[in-house]
N, C-alpha and C. Protein backbone atom coordinates (compact mmCIF):
# COMPACT_ATOMS: atom_id res chain seq x y z
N UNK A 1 -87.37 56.96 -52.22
CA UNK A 1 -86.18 56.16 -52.03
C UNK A 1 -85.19 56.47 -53.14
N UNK A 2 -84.08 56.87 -52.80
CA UNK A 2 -82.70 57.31 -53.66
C UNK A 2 -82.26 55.58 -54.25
N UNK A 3 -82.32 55.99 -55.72
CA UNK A 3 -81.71 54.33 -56.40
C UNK A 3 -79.99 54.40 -55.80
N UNK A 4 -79.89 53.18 -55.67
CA UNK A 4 -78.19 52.68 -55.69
C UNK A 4 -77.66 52.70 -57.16
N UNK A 5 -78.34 52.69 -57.97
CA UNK A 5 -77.49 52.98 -59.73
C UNK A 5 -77.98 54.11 -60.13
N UNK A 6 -76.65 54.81 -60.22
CA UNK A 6 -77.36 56.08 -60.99
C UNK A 6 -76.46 56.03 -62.81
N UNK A 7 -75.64 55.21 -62.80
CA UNK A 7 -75.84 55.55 -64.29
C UNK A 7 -74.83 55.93 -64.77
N UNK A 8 -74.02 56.78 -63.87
CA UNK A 8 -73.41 57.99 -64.25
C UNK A 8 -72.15 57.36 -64.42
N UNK A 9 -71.51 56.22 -64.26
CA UNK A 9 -70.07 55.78 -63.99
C UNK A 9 -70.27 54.53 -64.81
N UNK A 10 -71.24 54.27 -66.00
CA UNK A 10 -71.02 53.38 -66.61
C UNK A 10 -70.68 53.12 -68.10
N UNK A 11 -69.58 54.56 -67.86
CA UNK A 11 -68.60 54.75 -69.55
C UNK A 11 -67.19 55.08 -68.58
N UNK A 12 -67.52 54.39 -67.35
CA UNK A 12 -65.65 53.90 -66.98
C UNK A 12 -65.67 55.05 -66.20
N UNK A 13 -65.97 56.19 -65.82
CA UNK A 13 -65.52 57.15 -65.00
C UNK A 13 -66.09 57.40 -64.02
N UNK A 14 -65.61 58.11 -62.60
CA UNK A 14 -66.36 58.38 -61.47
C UNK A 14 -65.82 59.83 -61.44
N UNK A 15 -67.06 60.29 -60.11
CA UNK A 15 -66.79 61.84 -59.79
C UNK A 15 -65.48 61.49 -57.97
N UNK A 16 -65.10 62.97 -58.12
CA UNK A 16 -64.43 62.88 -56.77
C UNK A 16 -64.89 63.22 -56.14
N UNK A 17 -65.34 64.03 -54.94
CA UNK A 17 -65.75 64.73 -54.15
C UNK A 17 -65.12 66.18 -54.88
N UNK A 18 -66.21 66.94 -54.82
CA UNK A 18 -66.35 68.61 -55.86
C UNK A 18 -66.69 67.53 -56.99
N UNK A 19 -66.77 67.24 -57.66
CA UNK A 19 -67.88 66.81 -58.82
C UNK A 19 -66.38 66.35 -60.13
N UNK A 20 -65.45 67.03 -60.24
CA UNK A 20 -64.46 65.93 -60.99
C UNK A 20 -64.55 64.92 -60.72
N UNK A 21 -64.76 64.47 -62.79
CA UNK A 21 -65.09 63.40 -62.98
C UNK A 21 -63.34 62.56 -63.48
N UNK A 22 -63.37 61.31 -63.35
CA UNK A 22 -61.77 60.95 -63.44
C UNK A 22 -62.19 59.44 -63.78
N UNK A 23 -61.48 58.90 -64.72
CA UNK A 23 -61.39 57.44 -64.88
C UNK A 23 -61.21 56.36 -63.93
N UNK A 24 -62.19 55.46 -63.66
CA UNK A 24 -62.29 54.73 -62.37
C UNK A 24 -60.81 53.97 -62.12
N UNK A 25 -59.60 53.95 -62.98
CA UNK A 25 -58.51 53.34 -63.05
C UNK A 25 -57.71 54.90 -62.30
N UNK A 26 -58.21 55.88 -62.06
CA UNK A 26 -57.28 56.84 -61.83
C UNK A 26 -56.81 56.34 -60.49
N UNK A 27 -55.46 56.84 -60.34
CA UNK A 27 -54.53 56.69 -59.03
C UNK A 27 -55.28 56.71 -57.72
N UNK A 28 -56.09 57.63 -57.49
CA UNK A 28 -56.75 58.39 -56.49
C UNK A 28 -58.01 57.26 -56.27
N UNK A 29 -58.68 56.87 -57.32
CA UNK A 29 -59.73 56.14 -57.16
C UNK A 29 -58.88 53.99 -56.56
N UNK A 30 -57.74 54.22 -56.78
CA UNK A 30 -57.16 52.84 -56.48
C UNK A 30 -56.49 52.79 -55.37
N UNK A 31 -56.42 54.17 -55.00
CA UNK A 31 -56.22 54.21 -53.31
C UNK A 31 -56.72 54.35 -52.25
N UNK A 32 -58.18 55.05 -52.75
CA UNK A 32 -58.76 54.77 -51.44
C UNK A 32 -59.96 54.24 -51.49
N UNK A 33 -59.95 52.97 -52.88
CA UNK A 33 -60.58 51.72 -53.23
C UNK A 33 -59.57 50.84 -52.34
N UNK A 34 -58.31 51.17 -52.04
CA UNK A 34 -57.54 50.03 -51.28
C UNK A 34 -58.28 49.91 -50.09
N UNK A 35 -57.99 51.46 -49.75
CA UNK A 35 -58.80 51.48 -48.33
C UNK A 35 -60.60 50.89 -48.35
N UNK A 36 -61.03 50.83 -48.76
CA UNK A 36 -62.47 50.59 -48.43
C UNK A 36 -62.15 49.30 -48.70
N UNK A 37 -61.18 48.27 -49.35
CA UNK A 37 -61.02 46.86 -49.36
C UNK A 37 -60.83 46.44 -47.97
N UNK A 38 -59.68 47.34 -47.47
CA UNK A 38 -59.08 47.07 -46.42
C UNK A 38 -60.55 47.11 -45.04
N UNK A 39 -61.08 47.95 -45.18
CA UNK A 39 -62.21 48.26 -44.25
C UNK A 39 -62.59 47.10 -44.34
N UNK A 40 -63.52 46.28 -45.32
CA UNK A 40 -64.30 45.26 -45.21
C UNK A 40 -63.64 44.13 -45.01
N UNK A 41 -62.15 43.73 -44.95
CA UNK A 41 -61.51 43.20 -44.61
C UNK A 41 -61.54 43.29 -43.18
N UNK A 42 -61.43 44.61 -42.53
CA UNK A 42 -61.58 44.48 -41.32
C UNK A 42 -62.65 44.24 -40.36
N UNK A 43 -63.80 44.44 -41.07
CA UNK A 43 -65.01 44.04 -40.76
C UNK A 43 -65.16 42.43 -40.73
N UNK A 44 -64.72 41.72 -41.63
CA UNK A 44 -64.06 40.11 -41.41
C UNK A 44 -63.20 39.71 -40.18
N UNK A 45 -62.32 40.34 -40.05
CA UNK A 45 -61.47 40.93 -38.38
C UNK A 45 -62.28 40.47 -37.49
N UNK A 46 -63.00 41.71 -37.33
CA UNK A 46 -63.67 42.07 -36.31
C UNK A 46 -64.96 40.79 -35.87
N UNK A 47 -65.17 40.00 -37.10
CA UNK A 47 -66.13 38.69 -36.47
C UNK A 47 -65.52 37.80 -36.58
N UNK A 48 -64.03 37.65 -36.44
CA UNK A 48 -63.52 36.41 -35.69
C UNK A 48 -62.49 36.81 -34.01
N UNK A 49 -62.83 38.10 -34.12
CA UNK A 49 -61.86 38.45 -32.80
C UNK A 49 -62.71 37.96 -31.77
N UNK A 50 -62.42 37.51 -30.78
CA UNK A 50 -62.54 37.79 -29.50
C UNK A 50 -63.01 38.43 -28.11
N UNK A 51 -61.93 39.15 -28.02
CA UNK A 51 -61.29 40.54 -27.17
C UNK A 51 -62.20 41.62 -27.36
N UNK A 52 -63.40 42.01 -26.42
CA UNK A 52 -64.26 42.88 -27.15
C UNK A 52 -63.65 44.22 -27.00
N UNK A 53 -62.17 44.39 -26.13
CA UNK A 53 -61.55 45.66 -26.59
C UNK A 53 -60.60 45.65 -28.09
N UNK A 54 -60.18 44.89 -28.48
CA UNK A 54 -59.83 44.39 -29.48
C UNK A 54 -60.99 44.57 -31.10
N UNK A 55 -62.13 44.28 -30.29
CA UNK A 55 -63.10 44.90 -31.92
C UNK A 55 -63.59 46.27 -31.31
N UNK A 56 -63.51 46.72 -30.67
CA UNK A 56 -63.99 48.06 -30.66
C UNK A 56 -62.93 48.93 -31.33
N UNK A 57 -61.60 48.41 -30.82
CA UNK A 57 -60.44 48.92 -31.42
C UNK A 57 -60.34 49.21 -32.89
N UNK A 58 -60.64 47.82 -33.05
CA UNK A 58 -60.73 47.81 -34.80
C UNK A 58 -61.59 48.45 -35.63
N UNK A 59 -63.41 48.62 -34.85
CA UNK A 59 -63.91 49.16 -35.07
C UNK A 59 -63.77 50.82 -35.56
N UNK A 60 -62.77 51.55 -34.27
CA UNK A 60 -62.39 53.09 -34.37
C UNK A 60 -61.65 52.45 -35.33
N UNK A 61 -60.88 52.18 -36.19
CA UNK A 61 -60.40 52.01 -36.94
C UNK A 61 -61.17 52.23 -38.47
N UNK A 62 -61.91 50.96 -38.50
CA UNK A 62 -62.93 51.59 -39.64
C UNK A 62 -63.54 53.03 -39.36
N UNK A 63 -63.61 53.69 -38.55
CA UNK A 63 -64.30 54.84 -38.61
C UNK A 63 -62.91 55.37 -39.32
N UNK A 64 -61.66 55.83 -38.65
CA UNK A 64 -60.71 56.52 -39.59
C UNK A 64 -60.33 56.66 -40.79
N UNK A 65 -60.66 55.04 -41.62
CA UNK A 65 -60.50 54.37 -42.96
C UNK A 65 -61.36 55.46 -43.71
N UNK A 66 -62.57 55.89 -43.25
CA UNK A 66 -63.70 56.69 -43.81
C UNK A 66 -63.05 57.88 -44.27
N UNK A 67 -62.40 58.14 -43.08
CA UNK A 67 -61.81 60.07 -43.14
C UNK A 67 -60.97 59.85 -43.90
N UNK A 68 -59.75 59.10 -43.79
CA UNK A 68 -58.70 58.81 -45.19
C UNK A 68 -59.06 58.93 -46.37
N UNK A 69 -60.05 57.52 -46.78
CA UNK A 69 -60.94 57.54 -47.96
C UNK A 69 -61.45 59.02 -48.23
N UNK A 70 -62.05 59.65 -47.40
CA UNK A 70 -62.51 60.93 -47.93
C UNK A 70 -61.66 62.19 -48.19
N UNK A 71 -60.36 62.09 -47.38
CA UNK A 71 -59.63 62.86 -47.93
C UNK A 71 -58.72 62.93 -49.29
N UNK A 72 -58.64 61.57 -49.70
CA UNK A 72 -58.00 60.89 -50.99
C UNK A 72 -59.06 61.39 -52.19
N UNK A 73 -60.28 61.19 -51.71
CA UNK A 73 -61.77 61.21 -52.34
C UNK A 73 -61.83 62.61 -53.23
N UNK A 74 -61.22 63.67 -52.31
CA UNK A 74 -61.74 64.80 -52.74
C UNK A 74 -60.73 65.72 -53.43
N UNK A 75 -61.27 66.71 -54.38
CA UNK A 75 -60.72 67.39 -55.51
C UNK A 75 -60.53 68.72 -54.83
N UNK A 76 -58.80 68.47 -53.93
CA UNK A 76 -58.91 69.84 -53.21
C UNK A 76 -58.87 71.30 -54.10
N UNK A 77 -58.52 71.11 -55.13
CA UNK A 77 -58.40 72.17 -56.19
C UNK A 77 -59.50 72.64 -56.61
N UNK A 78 -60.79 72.13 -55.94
CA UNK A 78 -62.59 72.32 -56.24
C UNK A 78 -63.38 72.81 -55.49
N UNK A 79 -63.01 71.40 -54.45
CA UNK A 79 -63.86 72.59 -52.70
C UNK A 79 -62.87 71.65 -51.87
N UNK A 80 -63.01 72.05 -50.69
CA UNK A 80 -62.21 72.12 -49.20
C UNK A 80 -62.67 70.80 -48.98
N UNK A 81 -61.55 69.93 -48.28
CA UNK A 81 -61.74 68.73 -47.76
C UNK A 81 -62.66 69.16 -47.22
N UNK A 82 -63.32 67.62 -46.07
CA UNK A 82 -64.01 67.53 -45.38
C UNK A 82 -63.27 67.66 -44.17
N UNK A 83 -62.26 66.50 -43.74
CA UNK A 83 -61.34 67.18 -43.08
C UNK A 83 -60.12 67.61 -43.53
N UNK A 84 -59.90 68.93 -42.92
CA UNK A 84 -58.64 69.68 -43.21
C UNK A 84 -57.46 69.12 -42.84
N UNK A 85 -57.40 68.03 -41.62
CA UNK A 85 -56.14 67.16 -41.12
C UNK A 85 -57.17 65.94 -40.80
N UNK A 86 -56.85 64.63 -41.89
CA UNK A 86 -57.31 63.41 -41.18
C UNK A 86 -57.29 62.49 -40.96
N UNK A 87 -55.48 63.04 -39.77
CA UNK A 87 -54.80 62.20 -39.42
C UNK A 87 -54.40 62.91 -38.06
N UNK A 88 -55.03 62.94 -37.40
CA UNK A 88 -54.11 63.54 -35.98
C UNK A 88 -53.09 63.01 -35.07
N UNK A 89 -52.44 63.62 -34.36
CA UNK A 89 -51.12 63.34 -34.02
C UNK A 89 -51.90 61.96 -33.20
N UNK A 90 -52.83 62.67 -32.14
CA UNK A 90 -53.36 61.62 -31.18
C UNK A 90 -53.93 60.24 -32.05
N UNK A 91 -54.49 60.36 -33.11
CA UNK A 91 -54.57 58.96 -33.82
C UNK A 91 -53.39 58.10 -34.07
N UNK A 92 -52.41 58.62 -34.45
CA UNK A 92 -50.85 57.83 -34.38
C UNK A 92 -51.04 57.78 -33.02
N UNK A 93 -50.40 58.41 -32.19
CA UNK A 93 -49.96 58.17 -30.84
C UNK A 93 -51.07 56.89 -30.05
N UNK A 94 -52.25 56.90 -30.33
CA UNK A 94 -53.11 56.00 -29.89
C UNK A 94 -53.24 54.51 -30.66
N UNK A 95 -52.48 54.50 -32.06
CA UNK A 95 -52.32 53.30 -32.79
C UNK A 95 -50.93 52.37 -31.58
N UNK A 96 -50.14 53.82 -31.94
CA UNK A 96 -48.76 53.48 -31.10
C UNK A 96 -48.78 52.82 -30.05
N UNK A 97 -49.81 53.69 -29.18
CA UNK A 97 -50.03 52.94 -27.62
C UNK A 97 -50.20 51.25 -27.69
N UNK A 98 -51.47 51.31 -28.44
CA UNK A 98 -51.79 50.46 -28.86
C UNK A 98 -51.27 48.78 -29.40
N UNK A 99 -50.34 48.84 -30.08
CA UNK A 99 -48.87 48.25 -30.68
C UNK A 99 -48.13 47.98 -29.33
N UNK A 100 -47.90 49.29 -28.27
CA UNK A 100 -46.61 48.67 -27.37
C UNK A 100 -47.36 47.64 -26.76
N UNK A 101 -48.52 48.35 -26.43
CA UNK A 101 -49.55 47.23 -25.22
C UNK A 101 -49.47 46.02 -25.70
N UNK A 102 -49.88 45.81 -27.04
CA UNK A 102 -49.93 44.29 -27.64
C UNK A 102 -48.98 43.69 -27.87
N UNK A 103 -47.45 44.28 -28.26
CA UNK A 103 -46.52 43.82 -28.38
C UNK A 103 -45.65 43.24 -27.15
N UNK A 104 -45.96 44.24 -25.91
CA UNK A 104 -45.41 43.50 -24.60
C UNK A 104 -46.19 42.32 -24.27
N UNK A 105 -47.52 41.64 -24.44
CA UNK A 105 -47.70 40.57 -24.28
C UNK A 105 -47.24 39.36 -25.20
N UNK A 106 -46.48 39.85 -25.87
CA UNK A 106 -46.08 38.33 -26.81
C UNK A 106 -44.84 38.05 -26.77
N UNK A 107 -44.67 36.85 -27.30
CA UNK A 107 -43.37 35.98 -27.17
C UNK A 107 -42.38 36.59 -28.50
N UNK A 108 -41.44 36.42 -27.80
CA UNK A 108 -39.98 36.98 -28.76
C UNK A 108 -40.11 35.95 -30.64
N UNK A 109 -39.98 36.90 -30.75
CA UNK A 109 -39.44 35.64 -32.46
C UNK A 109 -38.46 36.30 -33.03
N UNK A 110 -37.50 35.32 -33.78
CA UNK A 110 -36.48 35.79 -34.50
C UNK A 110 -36.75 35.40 -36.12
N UNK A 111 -37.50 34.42 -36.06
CA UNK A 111 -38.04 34.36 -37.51
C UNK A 111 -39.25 35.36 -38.55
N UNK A 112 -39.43 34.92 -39.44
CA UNK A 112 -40.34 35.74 -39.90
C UNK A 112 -41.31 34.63 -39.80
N UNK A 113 -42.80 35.24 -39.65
CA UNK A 113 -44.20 34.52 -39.11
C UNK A 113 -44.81 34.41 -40.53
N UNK A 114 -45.47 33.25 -40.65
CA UNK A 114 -46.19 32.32 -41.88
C UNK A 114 -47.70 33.27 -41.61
N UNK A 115 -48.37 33.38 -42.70
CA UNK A 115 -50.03 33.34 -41.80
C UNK A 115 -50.31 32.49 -42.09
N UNK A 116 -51.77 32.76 -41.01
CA UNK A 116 -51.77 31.13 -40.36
C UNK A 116 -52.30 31.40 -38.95
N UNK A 117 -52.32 29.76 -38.04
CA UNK A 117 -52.64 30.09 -37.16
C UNK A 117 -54.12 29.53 -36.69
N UNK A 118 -54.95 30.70 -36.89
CA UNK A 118 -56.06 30.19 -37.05
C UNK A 118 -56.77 31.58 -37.65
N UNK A 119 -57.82 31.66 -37.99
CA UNK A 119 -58.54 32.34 -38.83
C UNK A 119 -58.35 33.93 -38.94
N UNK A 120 -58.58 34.08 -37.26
CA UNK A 120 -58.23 35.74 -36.95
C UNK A 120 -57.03 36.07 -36.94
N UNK A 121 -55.93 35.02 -37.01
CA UNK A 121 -54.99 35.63 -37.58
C UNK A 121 -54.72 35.73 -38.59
N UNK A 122 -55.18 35.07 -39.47
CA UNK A 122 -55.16 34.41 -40.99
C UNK A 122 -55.25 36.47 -41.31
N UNK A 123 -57.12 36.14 -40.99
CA UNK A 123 -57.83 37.39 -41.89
C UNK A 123 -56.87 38.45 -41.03
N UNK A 124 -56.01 38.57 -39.86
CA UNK A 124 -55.18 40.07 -39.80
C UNK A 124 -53.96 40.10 -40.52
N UNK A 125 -53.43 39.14 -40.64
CA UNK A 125 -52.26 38.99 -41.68
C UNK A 125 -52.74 39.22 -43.20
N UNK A 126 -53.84 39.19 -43.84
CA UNK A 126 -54.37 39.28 -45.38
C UNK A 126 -54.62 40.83 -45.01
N UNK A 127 -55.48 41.24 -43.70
CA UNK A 127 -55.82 42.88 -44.14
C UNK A 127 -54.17 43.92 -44.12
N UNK A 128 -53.06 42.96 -43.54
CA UNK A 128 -52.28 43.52 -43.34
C UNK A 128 -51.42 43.89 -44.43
N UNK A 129 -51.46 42.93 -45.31
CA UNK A 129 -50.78 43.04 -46.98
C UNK A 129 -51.80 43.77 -47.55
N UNK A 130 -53.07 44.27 -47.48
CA UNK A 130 -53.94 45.05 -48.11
C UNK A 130 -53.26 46.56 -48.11
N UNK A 131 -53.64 46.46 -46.66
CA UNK A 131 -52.58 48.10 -46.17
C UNK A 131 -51.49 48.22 -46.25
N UNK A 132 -50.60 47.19 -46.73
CA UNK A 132 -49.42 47.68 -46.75
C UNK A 132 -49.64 48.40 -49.00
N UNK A 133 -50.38 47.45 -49.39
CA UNK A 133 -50.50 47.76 -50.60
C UNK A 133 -51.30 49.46 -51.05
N UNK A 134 -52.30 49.30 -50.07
CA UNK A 134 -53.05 51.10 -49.75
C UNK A 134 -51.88 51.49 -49.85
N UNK A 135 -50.63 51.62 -48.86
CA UNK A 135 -49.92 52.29 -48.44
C UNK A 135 -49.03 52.60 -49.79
N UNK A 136 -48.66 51.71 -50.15
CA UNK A 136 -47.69 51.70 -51.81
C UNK A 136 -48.77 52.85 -52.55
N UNK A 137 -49.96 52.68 -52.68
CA UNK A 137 -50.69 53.57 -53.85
C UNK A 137 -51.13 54.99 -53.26
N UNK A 138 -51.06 55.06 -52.20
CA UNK A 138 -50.86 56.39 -51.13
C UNK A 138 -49.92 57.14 -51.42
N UNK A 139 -48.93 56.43 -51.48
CA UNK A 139 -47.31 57.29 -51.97
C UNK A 139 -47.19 57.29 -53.13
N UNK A 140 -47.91 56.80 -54.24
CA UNK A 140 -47.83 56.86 -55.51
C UNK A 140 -48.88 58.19 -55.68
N UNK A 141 -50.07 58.42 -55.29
CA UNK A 141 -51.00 59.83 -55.02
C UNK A 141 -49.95 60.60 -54.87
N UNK A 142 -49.22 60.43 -53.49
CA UNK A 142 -48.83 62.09 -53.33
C UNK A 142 -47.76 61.98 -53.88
N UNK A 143 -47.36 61.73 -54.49
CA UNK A 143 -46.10 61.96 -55.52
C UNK A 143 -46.68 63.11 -56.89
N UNK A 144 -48.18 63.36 -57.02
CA UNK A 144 -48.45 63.88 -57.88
C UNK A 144 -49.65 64.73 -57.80
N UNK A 145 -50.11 64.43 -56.50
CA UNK A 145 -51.17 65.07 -55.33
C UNK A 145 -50.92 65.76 -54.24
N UNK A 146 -51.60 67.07 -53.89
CA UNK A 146 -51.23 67.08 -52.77
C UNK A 146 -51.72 66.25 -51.89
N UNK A 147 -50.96 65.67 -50.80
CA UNK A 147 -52.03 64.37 -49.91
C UNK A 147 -51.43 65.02 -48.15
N UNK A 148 -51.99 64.50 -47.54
CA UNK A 148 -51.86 64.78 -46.31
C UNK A 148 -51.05 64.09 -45.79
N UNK A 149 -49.33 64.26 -45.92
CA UNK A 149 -48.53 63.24 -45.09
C UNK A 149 -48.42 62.09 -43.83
N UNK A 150 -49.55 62.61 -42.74
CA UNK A 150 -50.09 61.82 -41.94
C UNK A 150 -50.89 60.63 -42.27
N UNK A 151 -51.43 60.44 -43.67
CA UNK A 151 -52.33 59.52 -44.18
C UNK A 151 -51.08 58.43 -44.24
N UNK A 152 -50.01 58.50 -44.75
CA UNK A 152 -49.00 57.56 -44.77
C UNK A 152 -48.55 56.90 -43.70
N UNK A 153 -48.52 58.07 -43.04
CA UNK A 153 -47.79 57.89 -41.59
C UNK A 153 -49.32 56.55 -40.63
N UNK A 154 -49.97 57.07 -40.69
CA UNK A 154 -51.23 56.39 -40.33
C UNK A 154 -51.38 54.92 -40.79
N UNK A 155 -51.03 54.69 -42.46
CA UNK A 155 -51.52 53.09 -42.86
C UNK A 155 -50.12 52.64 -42.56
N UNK A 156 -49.00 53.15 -42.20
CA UNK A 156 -47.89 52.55 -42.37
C UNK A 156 -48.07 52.01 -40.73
N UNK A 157 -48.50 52.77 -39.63
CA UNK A 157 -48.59 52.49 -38.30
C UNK A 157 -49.85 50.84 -38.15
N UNK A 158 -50.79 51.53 -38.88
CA UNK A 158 -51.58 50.51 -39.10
C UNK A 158 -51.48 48.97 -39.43
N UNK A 159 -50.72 48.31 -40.41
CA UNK A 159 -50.17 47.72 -40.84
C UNK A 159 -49.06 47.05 -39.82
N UNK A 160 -48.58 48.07 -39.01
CA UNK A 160 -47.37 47.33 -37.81
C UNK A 160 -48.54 46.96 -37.04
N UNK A 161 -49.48 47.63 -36.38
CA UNK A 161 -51.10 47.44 -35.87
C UNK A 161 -51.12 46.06 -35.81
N UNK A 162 -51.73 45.51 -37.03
CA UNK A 162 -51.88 44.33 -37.71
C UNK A 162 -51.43 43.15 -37.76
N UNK A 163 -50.02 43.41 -37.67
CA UNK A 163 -48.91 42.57 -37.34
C UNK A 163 -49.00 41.99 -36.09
N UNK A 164 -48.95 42.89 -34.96
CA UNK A 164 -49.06 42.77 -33.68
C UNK A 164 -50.58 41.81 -33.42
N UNK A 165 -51.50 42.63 -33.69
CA UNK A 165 -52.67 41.21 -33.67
C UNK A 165 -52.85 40.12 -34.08
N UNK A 166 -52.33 39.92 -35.01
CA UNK A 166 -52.26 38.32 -35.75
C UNK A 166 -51.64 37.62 -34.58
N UNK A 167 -50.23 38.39 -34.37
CA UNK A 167 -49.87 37.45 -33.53
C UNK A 167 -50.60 37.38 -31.79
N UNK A 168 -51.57 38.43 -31.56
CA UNK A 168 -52.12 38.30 -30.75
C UNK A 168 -52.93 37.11 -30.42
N UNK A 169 -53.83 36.98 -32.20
CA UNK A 169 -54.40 36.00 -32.08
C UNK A 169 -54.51 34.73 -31.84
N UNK A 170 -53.07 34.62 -31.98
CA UNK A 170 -52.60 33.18 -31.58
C UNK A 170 -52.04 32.52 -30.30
N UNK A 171 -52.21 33.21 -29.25
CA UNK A 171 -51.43 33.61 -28.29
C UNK A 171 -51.84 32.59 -27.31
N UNK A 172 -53.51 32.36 -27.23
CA UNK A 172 -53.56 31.53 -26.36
C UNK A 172 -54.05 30.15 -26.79
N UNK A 173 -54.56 30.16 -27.83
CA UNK A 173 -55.35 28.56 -29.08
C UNK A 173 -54.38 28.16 -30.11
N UNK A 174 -53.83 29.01 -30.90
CA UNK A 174 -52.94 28.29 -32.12
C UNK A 174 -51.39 28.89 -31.80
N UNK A 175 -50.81 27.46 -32.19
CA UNK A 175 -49.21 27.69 -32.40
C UNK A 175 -48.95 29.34 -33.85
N UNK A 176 -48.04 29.62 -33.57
CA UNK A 176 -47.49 30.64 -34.71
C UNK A 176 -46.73 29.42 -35.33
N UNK A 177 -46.79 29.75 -37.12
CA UNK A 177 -45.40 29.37 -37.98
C UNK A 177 -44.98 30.15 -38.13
N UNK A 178 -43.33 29.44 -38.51
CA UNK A 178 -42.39 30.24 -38.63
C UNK A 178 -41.48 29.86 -40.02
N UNK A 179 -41.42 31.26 -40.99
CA UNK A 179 -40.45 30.45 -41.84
C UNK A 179 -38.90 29.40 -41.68
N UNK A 180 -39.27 28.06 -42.48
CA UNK A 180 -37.95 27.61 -42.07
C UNK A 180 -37.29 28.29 -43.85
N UNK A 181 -35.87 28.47 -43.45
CA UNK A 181 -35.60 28.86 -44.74
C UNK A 181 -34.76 27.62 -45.17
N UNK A 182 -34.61 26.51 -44.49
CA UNK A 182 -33.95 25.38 -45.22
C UNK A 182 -34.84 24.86 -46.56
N UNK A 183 -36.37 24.81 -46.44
CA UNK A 183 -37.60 24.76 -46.88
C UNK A 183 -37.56 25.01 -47.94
């Protein structure tokens, strides 16, 4: 049996994928630490949804979070990603689909939405400020990394994703709030 502590990361540093080792505060390690927040966040999602197309959905989702994470993960200047693109066009285009479908079932708003609601929307509105925050430290990477432009393009789609379900969730059990700005 392989131990879960090995030892090796307890003077503050971790390895990347290719074996560079980097300070657990490094850029790279806080971005796709966002992402694996965001994952288990969505794994919280996923046991208050519903809609069992709705957690399967979410589910392919955590599978993608993986490939991101691993492409952020790794020291392309060492050895070769794992994947070479891992972000495909059809993964946007299928978030996208995704978004119109959910977005044509809901009611118009002109305000901006409170979270809230009830739980599953609660927890899609919290994973949604997660990813939007991945997304901030994503663009802070490739500003000094090479990164795979689609990874952006991906949490930024994601995040509209997110949006759209919260308010899914409320659609047929809880009222939506709405900011009043007299308030």
């Amino acid at each position: 049996m392989t131990k879960i502590y090995t030892k090796t990361g307890d003077t503050g540093s971790s390895s990347l994928i290719g074996g560079t080792r980097v300070p657990k505060d490094d850029m790279r390690l806080e971005a796709y630490g966002s992402l694996d927040e965001l994952n288990a966040l969505l794994g919280l999602v996923v046991c208050e949804l519903f809609d069992n197309n709705d957690v399967a959905f979410v589910q392919t989702i955590q599978q993608h979070l993986f490939r991101l994470g691993s492409s952020l993960a790794t020291d392309a200047s060492v050895t070769e990603p794992h994947f070479k693109h891992p972000v495909t066009d059809d993964m946007l285009l299928w978030l996208e689909h995704e978004i119109d479908q959910i977005q044509h079932e809901l009611p118009d708003h002109r305000l901006f939405i409170l979270p809230g609601g009830n739980k599953a929307s609660a927890c899609c509105h919290l994973a949604r400020t997660v990813c939007r925050r991945a997304e901030r430290l994503v663009i802070h990477v490739s500003n000094t990394y090479d990164t795979d432009p689609a990874i952006i393009k991906y949490i930024n789609r994601l995040s509209d994703y997110l949006f759209v379900l919260s308010r899914k969730a409320c659609i047929h059990d809880s009222p939506e709030f709405f900011w009043d700005p007299s308030k």
